[in-house]
Protein backbone atom coordinates (compact mmCIF):
# COMPACT_ATOMS: atom_id res chain seq x y z
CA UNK A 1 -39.42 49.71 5.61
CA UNK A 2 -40.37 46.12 5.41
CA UNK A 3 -38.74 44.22 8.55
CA UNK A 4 -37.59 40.39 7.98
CA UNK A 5 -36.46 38.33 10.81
CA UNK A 6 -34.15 35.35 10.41
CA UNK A 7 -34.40 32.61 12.95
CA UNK A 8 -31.64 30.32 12.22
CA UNK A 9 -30.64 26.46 14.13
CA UNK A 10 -30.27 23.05 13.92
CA UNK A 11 -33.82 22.76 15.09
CA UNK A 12 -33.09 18.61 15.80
CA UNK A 13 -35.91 18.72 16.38
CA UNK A 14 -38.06 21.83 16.32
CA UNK A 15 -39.53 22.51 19.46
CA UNK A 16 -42.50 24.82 21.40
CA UNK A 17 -39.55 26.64 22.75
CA UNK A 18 -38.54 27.71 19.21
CA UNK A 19 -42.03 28.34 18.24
CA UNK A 20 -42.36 30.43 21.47
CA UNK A 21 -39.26 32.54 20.81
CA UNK A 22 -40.14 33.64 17.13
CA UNK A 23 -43.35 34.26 17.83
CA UNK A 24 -42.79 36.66 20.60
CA UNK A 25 -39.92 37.97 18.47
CA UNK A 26 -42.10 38.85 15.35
CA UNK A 27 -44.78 40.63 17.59
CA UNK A 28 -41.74 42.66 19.56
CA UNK A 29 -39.44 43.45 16.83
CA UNK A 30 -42.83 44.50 14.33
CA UNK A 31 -41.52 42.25 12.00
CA UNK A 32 -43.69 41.58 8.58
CA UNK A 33 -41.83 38.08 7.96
CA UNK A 34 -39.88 36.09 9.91
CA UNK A 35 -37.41 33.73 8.12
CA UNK A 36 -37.21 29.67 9.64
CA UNK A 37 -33.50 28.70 8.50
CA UNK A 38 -32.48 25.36 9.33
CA UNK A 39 -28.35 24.97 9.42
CA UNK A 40 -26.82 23.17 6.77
CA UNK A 41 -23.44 21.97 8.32
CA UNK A 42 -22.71 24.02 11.32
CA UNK A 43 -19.41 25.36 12.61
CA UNK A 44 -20.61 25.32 15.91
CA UNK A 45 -22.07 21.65 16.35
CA UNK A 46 -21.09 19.46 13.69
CA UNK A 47 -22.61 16.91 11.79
CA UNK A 48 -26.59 16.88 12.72
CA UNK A 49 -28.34 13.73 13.88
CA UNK A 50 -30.96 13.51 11.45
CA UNK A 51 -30.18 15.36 7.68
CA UNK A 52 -30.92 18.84 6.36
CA UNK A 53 -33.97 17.89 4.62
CA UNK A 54 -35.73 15.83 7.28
CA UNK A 55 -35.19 18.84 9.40
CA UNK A 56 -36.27 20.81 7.12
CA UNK A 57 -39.64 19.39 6.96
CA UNK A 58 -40.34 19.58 10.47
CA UNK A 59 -39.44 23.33 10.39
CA UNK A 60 -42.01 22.94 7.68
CA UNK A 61 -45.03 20.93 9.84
CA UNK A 62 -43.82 23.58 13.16
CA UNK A 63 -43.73 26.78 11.84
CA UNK A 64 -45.26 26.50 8.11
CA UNK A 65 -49.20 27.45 9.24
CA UNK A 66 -47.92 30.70 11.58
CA UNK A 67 -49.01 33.85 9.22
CA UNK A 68 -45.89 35.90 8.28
CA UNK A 69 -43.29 32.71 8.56
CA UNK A 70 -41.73 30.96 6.38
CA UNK A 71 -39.15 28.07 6.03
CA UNK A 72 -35.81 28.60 3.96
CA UNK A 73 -33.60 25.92 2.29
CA UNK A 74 -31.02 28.20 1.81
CA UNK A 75 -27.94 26.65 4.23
CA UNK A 76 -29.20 22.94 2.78
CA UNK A 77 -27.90 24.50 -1.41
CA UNK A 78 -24.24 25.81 0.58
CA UNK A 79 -21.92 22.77 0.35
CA UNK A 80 -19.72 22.41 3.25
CA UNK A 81 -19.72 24.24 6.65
CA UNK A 82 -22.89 27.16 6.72
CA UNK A 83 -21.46 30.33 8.16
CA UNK A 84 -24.26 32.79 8.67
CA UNK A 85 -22.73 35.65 7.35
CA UNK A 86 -23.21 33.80 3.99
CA UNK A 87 -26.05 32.75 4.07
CA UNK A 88 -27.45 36.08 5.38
CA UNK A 89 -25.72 37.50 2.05
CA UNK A 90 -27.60 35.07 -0.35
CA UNK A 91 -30.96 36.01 1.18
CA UNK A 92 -30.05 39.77 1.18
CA UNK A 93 -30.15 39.33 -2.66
CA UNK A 94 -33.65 37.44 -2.62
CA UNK A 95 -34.76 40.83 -1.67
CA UNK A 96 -35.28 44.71 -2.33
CA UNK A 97 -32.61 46.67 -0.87
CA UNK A 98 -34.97 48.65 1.19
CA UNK A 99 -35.91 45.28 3.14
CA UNK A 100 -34.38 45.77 7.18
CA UNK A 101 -33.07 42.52 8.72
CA UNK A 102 -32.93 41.22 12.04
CA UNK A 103 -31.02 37.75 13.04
CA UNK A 104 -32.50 35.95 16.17
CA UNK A 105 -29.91 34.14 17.85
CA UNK A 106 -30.83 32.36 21.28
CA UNK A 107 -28.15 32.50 24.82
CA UNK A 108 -26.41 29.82 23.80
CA UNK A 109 -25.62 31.35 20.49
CA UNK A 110 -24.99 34.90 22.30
CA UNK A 111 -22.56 33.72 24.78
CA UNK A 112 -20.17 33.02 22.39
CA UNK A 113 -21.45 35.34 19.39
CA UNK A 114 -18.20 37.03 19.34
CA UNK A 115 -16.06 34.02 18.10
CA UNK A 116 -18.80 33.65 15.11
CA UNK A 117 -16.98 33.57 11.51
CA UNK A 118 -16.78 37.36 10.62
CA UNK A 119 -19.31 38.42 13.18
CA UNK A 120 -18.75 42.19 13.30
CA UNK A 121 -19.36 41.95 9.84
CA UNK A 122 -23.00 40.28 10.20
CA UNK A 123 -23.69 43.18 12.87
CA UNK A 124 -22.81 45.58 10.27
CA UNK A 125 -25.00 43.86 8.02
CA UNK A 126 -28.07 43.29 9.50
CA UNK A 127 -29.29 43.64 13.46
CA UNK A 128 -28.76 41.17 16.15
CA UNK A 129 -31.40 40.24 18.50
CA UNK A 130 -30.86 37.86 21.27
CA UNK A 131 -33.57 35.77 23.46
CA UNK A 132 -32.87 33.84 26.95
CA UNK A 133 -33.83 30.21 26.60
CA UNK A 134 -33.91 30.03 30.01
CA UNK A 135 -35.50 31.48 33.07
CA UNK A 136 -32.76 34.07 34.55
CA UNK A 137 -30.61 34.60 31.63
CA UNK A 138 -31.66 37.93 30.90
CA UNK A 139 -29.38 40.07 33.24
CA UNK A 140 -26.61 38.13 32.02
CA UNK A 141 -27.33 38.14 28.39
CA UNK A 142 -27.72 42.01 29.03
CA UNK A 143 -24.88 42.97 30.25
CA UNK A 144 -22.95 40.37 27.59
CA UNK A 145 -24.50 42.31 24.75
CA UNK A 146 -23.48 45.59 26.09
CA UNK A 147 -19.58 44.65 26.24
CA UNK A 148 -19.90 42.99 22.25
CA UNK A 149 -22.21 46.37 21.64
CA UNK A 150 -24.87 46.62 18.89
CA UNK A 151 -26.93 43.33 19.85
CA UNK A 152 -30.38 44.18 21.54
CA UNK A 153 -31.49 41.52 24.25
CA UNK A 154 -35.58 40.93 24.17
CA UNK A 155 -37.09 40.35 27.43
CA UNK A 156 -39.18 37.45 26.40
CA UNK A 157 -41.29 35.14 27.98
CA UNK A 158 -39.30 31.41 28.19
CA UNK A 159 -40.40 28.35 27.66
CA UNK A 160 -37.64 26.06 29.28
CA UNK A 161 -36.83 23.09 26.73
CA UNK A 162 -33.71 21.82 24.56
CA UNK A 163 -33.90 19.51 21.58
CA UNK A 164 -31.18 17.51 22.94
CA UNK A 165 -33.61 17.04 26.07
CA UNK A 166 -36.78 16.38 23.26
CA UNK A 167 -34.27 13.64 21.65
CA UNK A 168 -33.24 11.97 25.34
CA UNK A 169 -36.72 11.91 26.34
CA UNK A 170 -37.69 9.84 22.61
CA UNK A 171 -34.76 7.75 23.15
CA UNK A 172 -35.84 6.60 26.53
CA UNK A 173 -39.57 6.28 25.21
CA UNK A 174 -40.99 8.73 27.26
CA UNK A 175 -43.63 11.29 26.04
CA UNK A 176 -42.88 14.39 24.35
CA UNK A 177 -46.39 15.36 23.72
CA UNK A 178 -46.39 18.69 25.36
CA UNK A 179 -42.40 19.95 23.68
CA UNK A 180 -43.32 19.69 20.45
CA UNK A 181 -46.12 20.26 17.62
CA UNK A 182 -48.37 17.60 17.01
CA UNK A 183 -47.59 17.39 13.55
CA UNK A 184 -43.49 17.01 14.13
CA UNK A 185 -44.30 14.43 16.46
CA UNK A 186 -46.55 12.31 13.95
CA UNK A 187 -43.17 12.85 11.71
CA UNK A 188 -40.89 11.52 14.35
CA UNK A 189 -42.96 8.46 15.36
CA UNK A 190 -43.40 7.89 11.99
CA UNK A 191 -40.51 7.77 10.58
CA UNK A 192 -38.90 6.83 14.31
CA UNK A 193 -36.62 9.69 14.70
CA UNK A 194 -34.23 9.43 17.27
CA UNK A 195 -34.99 5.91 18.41
């Protein structure tokens, strides 16, 4: 059974705390690919700050030299809002039925995966993993997955950061060296993302 993971977001911008997650996801779940899938228009947040395609790229520069991942377009071809159970439908016919998928959603997504656009239906689709973002979410995260049912909680290690905190800290000029991947921010100070 070949195992595909899909690690979807807004990824504004991509961080090591992304990076950390899927990696540690990949090597726990056994995956043989892991899916990068940058949101088109999300339900959940609204317009993004910078557009699909400049995010895009920077999933491209983070994740594009890891072996086994790979970057989709797929939510930037969906006009309108990007509901996952959609998209996770399109990519289900990219590949052989005998393919096993697994949808990485972080706490923040978890906490409220239950109000998600037809999100029994994605369950029954595919299998939900979810991974703390922060130190101490765990328990909680646990025991939320356990009333929803059928969502497995990995006990990863964290790396504490937020690309709304990666954006503040451009914004007020102070370094980000050590959040993100040198070659996102060449990308950012080049093109002077978030200034």
């Amino acid at each position: 059974m070949f195992k595909i993971g899909i690690f979807g977001g807004s990824f504004n911008p991509p961080h090591n705390g992304h990076i950390s997650i899927a990696v540690q996801a990949k090597e726990q779940l056994g995956l043989d690919k892991m899916l990068i899938m940058p949101t088109g228009t999300s339900p959940h947040k609204g317009q993004a700050a910078l557009g699909f395609y400049a995010r895009e790229y920077m999933c491209r520069l983070a994740f594009g030299k890891l072996p086994g991942f790979e970057v989709t377009d797929i939510e930037g071809k969906i006009a309108g809002r990007s509901y996952t159970i959609n998209s996770l439908r399109l990519l289900k016919k990219q590949y052989p039925a005998n393919v096993e998928f697994f949808l990485l959603i972080g706490a923040d997504m978890l906490f409220y995966f239950n109000q998600w656009h037809k999100y029994e239906t994605i369950m029954q689709e595919c299998n939900v993993v979810a991974a703390a973002r922060e130190q101490g979410q765990f328990s909680d995260m646990t025991e939320y997955a356990t009333e929803i049912g059928r969502i497995k909680v990995l006990n990863l290690e964290v790396t504490e950061v937020s690309s709304s905190e990666v954006r503040e800290k451009i914004t007020k000029g102070e370094d980000v060296s050590n959040l993100v991947p040198p070659g996102v921010l060449k990308i950012i100070k080049e093109k002077k993302y978030y200034l």
